[in-house]
Structures are given as C-alpha cells and as structure tokens.
Protein backbone atom coordinates (compact mmCIF):
# COMPACT_ATOMS: atom_id res chain seq x y z
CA UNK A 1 33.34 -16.14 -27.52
CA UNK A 2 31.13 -16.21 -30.90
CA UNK A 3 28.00 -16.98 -30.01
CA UNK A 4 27.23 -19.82 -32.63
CA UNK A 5 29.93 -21.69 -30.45
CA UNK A 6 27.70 -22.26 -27.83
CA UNK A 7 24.96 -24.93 -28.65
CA UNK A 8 21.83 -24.38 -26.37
CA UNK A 9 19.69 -27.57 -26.00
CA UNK A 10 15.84 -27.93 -24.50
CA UNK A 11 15.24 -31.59 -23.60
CA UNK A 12 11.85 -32.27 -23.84
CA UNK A 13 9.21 -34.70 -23.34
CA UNK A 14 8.05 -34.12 -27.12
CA UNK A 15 9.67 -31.85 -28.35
CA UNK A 16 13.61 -30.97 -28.49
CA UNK A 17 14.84 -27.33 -28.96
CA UNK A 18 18.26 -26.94 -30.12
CA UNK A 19 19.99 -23.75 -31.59
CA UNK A 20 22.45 -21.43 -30.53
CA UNK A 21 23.04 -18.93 -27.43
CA UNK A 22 22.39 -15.32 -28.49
CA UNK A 23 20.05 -16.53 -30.72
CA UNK A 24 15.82 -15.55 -29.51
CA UNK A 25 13.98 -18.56 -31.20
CA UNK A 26 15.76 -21.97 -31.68
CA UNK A 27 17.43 -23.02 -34.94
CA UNK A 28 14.99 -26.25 -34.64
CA UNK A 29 12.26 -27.94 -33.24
CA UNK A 30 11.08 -31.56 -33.38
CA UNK A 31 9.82 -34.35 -31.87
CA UNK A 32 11.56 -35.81 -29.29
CA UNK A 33 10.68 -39.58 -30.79
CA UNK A 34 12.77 -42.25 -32.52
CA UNK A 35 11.19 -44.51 -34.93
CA UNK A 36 12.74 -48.11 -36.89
CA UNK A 37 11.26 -49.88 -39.68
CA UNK A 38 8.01 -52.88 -38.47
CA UNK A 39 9.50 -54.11 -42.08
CA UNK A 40 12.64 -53.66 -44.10
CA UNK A 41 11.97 -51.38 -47.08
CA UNK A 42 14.13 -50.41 -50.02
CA UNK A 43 12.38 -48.08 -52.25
CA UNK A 44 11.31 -44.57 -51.55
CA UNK A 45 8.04 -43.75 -49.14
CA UNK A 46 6.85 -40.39 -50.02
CA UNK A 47 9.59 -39.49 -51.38
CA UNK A 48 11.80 -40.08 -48.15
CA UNK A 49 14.50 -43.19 -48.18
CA UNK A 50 12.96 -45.44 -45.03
CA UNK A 51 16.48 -45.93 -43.30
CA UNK A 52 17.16 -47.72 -40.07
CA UNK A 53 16.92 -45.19 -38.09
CA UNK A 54 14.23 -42.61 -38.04
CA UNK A 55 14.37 -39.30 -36.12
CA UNK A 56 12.08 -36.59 -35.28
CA UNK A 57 8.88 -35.38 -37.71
CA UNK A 58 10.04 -38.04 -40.25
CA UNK A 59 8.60 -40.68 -37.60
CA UNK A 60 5.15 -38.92 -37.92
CA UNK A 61 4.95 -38.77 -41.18
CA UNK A 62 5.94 -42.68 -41.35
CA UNK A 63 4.43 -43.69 -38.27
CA UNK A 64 2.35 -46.51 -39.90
CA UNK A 65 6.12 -48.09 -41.13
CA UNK A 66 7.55 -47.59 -37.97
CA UNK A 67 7.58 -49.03 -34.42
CA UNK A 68 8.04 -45.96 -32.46
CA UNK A 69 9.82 -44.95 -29.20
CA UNK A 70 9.87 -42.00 -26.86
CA UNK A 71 13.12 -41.75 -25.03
CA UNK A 72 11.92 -39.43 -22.51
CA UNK A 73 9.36 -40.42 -20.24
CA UNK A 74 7.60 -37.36 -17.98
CA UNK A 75 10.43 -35.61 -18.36
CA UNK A 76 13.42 -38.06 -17.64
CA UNK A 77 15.58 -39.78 -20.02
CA UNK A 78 14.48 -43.33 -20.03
CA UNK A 79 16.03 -44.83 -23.71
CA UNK A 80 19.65 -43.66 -23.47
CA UNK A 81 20.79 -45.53 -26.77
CA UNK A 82 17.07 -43.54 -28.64
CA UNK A 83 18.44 -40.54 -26.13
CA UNK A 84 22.03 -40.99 -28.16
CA UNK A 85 20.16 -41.13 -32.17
CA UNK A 86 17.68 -37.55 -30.90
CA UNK A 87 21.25 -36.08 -29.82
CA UNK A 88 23.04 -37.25 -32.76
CA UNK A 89 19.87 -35.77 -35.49
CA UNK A 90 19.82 -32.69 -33.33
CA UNK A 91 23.82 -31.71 -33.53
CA UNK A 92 24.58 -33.25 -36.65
CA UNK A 93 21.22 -33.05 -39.05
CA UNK A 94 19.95 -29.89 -37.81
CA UNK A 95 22.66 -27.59 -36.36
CA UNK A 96 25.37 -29.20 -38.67
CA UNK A 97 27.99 -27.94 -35.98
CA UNK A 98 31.24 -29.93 -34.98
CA UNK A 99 30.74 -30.25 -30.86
CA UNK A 100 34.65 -30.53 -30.70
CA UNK A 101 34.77 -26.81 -31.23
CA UNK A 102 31.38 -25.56 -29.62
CA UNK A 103 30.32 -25.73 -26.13
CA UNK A 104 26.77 -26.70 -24.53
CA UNK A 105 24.05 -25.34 -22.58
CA UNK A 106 21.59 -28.15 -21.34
CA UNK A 107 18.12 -27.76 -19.78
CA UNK A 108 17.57 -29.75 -16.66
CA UNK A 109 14.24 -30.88 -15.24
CA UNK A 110 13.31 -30.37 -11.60
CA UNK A 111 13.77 -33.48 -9.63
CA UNK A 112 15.65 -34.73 -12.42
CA UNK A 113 17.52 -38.07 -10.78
CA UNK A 114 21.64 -37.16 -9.98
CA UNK A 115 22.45 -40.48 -12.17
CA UNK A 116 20.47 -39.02 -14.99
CA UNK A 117 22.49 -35.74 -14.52
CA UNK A 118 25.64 -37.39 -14.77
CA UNK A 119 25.25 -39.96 -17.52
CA UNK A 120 24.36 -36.60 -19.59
CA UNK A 121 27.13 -34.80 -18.88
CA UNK A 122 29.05 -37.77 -19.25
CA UNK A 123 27.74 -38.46 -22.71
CA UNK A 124 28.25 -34.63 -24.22
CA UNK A 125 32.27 -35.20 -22.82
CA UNK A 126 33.22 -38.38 -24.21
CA UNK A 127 31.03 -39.44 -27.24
CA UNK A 128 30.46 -35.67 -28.76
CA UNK A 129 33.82 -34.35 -26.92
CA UNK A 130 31.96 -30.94 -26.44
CA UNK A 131 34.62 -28.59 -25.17
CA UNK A 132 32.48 -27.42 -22.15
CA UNK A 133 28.69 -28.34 -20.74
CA UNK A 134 26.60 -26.72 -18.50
CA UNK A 135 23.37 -27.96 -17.08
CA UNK A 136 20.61 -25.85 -15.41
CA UNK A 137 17.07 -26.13 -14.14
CA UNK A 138 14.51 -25.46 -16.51
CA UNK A 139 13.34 -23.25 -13.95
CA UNK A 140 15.66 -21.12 -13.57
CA UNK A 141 16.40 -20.08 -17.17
CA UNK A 142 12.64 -19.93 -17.14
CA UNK A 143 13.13 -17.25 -15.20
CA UNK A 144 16.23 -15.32 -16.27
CA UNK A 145 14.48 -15.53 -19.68
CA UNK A 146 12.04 -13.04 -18.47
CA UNK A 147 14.73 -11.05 -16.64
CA UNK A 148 13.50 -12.57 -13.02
CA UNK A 149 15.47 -13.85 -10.06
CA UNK A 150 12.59 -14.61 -7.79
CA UNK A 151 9.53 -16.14 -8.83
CA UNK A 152 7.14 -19.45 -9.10
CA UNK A 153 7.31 -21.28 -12.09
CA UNK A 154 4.72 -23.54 -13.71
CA UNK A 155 5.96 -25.42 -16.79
CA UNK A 156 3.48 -27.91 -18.03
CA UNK A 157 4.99 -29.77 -21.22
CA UNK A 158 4.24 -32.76 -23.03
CA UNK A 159 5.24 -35.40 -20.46
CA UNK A 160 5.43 -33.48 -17.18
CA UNK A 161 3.85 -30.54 -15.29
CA UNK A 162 6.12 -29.16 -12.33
CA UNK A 163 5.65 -26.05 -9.86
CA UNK A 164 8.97 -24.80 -9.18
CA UNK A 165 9.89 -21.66 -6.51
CA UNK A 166 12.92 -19.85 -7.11
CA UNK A 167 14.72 -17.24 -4.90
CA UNK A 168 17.81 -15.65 -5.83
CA UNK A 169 17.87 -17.54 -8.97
CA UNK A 170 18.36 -20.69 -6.50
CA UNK A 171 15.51 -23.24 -6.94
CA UNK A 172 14.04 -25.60 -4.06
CA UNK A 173 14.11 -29.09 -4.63
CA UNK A 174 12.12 -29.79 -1.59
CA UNK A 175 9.42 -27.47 -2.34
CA UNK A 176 8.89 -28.38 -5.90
CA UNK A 177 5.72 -30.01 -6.88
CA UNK A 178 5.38 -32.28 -9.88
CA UNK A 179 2.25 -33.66 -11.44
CA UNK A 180 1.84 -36.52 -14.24
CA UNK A 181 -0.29 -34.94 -16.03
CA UNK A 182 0.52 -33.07 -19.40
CA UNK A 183 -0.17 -32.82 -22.96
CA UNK A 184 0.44 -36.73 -24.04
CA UNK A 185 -1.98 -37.62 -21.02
CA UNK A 186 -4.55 -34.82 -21.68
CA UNK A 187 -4.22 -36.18 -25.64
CA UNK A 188 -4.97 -39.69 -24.64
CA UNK A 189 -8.29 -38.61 -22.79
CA UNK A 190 -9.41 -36.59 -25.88
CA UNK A 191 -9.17 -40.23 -27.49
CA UNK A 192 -11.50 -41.68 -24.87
CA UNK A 193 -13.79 -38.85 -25.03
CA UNK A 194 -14.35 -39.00 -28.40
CA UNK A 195 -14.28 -42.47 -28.49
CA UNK A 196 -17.17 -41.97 -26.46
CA UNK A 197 -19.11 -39.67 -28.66
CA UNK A 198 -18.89 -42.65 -30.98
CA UNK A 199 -15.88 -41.65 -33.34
CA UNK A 200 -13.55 -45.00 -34.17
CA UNK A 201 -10.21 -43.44 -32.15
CA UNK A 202 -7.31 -45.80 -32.33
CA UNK A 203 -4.45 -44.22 -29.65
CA UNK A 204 -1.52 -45.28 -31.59
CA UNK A 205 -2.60 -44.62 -34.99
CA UNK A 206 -4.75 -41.46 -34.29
CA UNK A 207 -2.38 -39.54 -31.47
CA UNK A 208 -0.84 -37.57 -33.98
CA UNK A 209 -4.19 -36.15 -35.23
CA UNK A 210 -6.17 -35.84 -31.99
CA UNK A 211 -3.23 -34.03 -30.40
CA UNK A 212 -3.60 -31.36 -33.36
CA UNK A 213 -7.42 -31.13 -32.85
CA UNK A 214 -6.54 -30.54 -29.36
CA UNK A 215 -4.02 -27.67 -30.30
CA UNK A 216 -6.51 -26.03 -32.57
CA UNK A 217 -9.74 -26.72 -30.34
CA UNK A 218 -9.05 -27.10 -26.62
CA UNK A 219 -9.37 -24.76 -24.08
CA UNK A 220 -9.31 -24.05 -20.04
CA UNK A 221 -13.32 -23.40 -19.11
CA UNK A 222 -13.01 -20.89 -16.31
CA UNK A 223 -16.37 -22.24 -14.41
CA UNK A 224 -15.84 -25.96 -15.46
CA UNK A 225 -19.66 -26.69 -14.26
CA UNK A 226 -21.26 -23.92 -16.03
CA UNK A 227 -19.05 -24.89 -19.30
CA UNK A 228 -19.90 -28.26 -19.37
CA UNK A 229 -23.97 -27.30 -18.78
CA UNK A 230 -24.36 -24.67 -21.35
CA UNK A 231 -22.56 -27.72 -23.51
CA UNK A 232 -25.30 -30.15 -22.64
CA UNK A 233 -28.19 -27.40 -23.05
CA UNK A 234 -26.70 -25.45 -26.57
CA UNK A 235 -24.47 -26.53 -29.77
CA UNK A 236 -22.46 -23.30 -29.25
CA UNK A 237 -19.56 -25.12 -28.20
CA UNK A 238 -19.95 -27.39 -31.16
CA UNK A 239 -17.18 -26.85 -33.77
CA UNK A 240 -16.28 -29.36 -37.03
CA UNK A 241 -12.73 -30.78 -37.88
CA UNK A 242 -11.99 -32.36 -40.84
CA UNK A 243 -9.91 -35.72 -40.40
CA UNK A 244 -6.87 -36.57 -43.08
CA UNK A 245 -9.38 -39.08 -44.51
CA UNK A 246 -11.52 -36.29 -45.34
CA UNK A 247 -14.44 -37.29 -42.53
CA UNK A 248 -15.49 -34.50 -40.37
CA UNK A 249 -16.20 -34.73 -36.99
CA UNK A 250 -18.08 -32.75 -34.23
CA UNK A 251 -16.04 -31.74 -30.96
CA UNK A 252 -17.93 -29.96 -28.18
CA UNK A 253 -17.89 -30.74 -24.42
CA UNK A 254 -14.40 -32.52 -25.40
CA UNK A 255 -13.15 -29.56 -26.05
CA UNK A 256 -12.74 -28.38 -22.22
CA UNK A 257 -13.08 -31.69 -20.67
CA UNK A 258 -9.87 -33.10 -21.63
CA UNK A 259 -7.28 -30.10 -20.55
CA UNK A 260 -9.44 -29.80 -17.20
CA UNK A 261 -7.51 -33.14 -16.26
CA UNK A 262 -4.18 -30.50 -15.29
CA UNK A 263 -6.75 -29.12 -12.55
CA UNK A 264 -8.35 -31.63 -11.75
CA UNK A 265 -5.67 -35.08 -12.34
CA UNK A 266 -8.50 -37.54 -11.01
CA UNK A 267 -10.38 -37.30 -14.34
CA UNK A 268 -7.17 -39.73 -15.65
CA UNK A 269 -7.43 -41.45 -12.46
CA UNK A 270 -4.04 -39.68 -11.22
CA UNK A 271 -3.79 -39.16 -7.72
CA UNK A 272 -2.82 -35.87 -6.31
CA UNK A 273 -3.26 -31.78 -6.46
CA UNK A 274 -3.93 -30.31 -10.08
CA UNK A 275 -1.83 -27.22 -11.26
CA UNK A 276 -3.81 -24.75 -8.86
CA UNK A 277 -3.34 -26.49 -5.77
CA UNK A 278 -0.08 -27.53 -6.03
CA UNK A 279 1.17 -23.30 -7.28
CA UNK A 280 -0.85 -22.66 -3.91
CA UNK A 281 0.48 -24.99 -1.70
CA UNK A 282 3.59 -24.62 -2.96
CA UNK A 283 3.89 -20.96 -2.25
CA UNK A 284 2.48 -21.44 1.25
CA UNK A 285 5.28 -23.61 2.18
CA UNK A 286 7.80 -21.00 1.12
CA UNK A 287 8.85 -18.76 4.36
CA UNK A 288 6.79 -15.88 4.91
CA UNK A 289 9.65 -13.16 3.50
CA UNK A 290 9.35 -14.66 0.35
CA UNK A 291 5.85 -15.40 -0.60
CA UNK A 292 4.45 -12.09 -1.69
CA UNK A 293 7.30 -12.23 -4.39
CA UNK A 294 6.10 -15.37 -5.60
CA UNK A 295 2.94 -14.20 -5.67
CA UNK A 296 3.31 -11.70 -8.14
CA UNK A 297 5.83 -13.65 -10.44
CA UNK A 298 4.10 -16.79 -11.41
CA UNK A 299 5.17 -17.55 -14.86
CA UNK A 300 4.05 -19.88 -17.39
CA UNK A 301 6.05 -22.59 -19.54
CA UNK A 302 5.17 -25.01 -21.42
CA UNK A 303 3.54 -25.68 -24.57
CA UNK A 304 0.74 -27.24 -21.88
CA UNK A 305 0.25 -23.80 -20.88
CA UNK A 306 -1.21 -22.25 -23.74
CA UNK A 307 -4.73 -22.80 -23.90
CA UNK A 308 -6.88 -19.91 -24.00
CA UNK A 309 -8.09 -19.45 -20.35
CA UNK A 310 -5.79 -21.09 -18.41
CA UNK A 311 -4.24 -17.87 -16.82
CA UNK A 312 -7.33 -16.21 -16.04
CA UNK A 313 -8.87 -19.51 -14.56
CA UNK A 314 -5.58 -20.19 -12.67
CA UNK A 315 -5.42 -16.85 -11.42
CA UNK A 316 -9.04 -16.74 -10.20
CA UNK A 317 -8.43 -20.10 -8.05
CA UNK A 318 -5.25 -19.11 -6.31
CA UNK A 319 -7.14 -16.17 -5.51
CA UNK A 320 -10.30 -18.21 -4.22
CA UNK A 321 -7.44 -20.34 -2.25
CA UNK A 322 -5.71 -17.40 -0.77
CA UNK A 323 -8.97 -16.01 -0.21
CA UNK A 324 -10.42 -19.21 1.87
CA UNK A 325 -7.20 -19.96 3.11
CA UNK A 326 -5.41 -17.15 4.46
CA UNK A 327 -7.60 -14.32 4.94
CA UNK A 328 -10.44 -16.21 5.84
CA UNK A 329 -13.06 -15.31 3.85
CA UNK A 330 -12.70 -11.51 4.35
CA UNK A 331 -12.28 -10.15 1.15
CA UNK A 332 -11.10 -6.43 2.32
CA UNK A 333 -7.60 -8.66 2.91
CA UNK A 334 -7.46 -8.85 -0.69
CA UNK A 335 -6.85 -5.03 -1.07
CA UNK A 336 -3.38 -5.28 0.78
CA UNK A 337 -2.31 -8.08 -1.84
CA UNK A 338 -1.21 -7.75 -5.57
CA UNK A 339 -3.09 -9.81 -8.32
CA UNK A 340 -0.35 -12.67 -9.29
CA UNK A 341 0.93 -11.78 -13.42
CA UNK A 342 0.54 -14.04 -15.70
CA UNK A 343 3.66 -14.15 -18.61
CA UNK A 344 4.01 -16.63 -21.34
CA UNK A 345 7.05 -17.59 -22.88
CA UNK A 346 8.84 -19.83 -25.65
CA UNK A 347 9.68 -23.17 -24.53
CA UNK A 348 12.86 -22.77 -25.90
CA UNK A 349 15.24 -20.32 -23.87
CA UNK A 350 17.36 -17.57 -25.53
CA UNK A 351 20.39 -18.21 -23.12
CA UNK A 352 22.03 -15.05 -24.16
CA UNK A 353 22.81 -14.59 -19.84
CA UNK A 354 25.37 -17.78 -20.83
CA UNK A 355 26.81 -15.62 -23.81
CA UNK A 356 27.29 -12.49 -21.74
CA UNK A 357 29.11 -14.74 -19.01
C-alpha cells in the first residue's frame, strides 16, 4: 500500500503531529488549541483574514482577538466539537489528503477512558469515512520507534507525564503511573516565580512567551539544594531575555525551580510521586523476570523531557532508590546491575512498523 495512504496522527496535549507512515519527521506540527473571535472583525489582522474559526499557531499569533480553548486536557479529549475543527485543520489544511482514500494510525494515551477510545474511532469512520483506523498506546510505538519490545517508558508532554512498562510490546494498564504535572503546569509556575522576582506576568496574556523563555532557559539541576544555593550566593546562573516589548528581564533561580516541579509535584501543590519515584516504583511492581529489562530500557518522550539534565539527574536517583531500596545500602550490589540508558526521541512516531504490516 503507498505509504502517503496511511495518515499517522500524534494527539497531543499542545501539540498535534500529523504526517504520513514511512515518513521519519511529521509533515506538521502545531498547537493543539482552537481559538474564535472576543469581537467580530472584517478587515485583515497582520495580514491574516480573522475568520470564525481559528486553528493552531494562527491562535498565538492572535491570541489577544481570540477567546481560546484547549480541547485536550492532560492528555484526554475534553472539547469534542474544538477536537472535530484541530482534526478538520490537521487533514484538510495541512496534509490536504482525502481520508476516503487513506487510512489512519492514531496515538493513544495510557489510561486513556474506553468511551474516549470509541467516540474517536467512531468519529474517523463516519464524519471523515477513513477507510481503516488503528489506535495504539503511545507507549508502545514509543517503543517500536526505537526498535524495542520490552522497556519502561516515560513520556512527559505538555498536559500529562505517564510511566508506562511494556513487555512483549504489551503495555500494563495496572502498573502505569500518571502524574499531572507537565509543561503547561511547569509554565504556569515560571509565571509565579517571576511574578515573584517582581516582573508584571499576566498567565493568559504572557503563557506564550514564558513558555519560550522556559524552552530556551530551563533546566533539570542535578543536586536541586546545591543549585538553588550557589543561585542565592553567585549571579552565574543569571542570564537576560529580551521580552516582545523590547524589556529585558533577569532569570536565575527560576530557571531550575520551575521544571523541578516533575520531581518533586508538591512545589504546584500536586499530590503524589514525581517522575523518579513513580519510574522506580513502577518497575518494582513489575515481576521479578522482567525488571532487569526495564531497567536498562527506560526511554524518554516528550517534549517535557528535554531539558538539559534530566537524564543524568533521573538516572542518578533511580540509582540512589535501587541503591537504598533493594540492595540496602551495599554498594558492591551495584556491580551485578547495568546502569539504566537513557534515549531521546521525536514526539512524533515514524510508524513505518504499520507500513511494513
């Protein structure tokens, strides 16, 4: 079957993916957001027609016309009419294919309600009459996209983080972990922070440009403590950004403090185990035949995944866990295990398993 007949599709909490199987990068990617006019406007803004409907990085650039909506919420479908206008831009706008002759791949979160599940499939059938759709875990292709049956997957997006062990390319609901805390939430708390250092933050208006500062300035500290007092003693953690208005500002401390919220959720006043703990517990629940296995295959998803540091700092506290945990404290146990690898990969999946099949 030709490839290009076979739309693959990445559901995300802010971003979608869309492009076609065989294909290593997507054909697209935009923001999973849906925007309509606060007033009705006729002429040109910026040179693009303000319509009814708004899709995608139009809304951002608009965003002070529009009143804006996210139709995924921490990873589920939540607006299914705003669900409907993302699927339409993403088909129609950006792929330009006709789904009456082209079959779909969907990505599926973990935990992802059965309701949800079928309401999707029920939309691609009869309102886009796709010839064929399939619907996996985002888990699993996670894996097969690094050529991996077996292994624990940590995927930490926009809206969602989840800690998913697969065996045999079969994941386990029961055994999956999920945390609400991702890049919107670790966004919002770089708003507060630097609210705090005294910088006017509004967190509708300013989102859009405090989540780049975070993508150009954040990182994972390894030793949070010692981070945070070298930033209280030193400037060397300073660094400027310049604003759209042209004002520059200082980030330092902010810099770490916000993305330490996925290890430590409390700092957003979320409840529960950050991404460490829950990888470790997680892979302690698993039977005993299949733990070392998940052990050495943890791989990394996510756009929330890419700071600089978070492998090495992930790594060292599974190890510290494992260490206090299972070989208590005798560190000679640690020569009869094998350091856990750390792989990135595109948020979007290649799919070209689905081509071959």
């Amino acid at each position: 079957m030709d490839s290009r007949k076979v739309v693959v599709c990445d559901n995300g909490t802010g971003y979608v993916k869309c492009g076609f199987a065989g294909e290593n990068f997507p054909t697209s990617v935009f923001p999973c957001v849906v925007g309509r006019p606060l007033l009705r406007y006729e002429e040109s803004l910026q040179e693009q027609e303000l319509t009814d409907i708004v899709v995608g990085a139009a809304c951002a650039e608009l965003r002070h016309q529009l009143d804006i909506s996210y139709p995924v919420n921490n990873g589920i479908v939540q607006n299914w009419d705003d669900m409907g206008h993302v699927w339409d831009h993403a088909f129609y706008s950006e792929l330009k294919v006709d789904p009456t002759e082209c079959k779909i791949l969907l990505t599926d979160p973990p935990l992802n309600p059965v309701k949800n599940r079928e309401k999707m499939v029920e939309t691609m059938f009869e309102k886009y009459n796709f010839s064929g759709v399939f619907i996996q875990i985002q888990a699993v292709l996670t894996l097969y996209a690094q050529g991996l049956l077996t292994g624990l997957v940590i995927d930490s997006g926009d809206g969602v983080t989840h800690v998913v062990p697969v065996v045999d390319g079969y994941s386990y609901p029961h055994l999956t972990k999920r945390m609400n805390v991702a890049g919107r939430h670790i966004t919002s708390y770089l708003v507060d922070l630097l609210s705090r250092r005294g910088y006017a933050m509004n967190k509708s208006a300013d989102f859009e440009t405090v989540r780049e500062i975070k993508e150009k300035l954040c990182y994972i500290s390894y030793d949070y403590k010692r981070e945070y007092q070298l930033g209280l003693e030193t400037t060397i953690l300073v660094k400027s950004y310049t604003l759209p208005d042209g004002r520059v500002i200082k980030v330092g401390t902010e810099r770490f403090q916000a993305p330490e919220a996925l290890f430590t959720p409390e700092l957003i006043d979320v409840e529960g185990d950050g991404m460490a703990d829950m990888a470790f517990r997680c892979i302690q629940e698993m039977d005993i035949d299949n733990r070392m296995m998940l052990y050495q295959h943890i791989v990394l998803s996510g756009g929330s995944t890419m700071y600089p540091g978070l492998p090495s700092r992930l790594e060292k506290e599974i190890l510290d866990r494992y260490l206090d945990v299972v070989l208590k404290g005798n560190k000679d146990g640690l020569k009869k295990t094998v350091i856990p690898e750390f792989r990135y990969l595109l948020r979007y999946l290649s799919s070209k398993l689905l081509e071959e099949n």
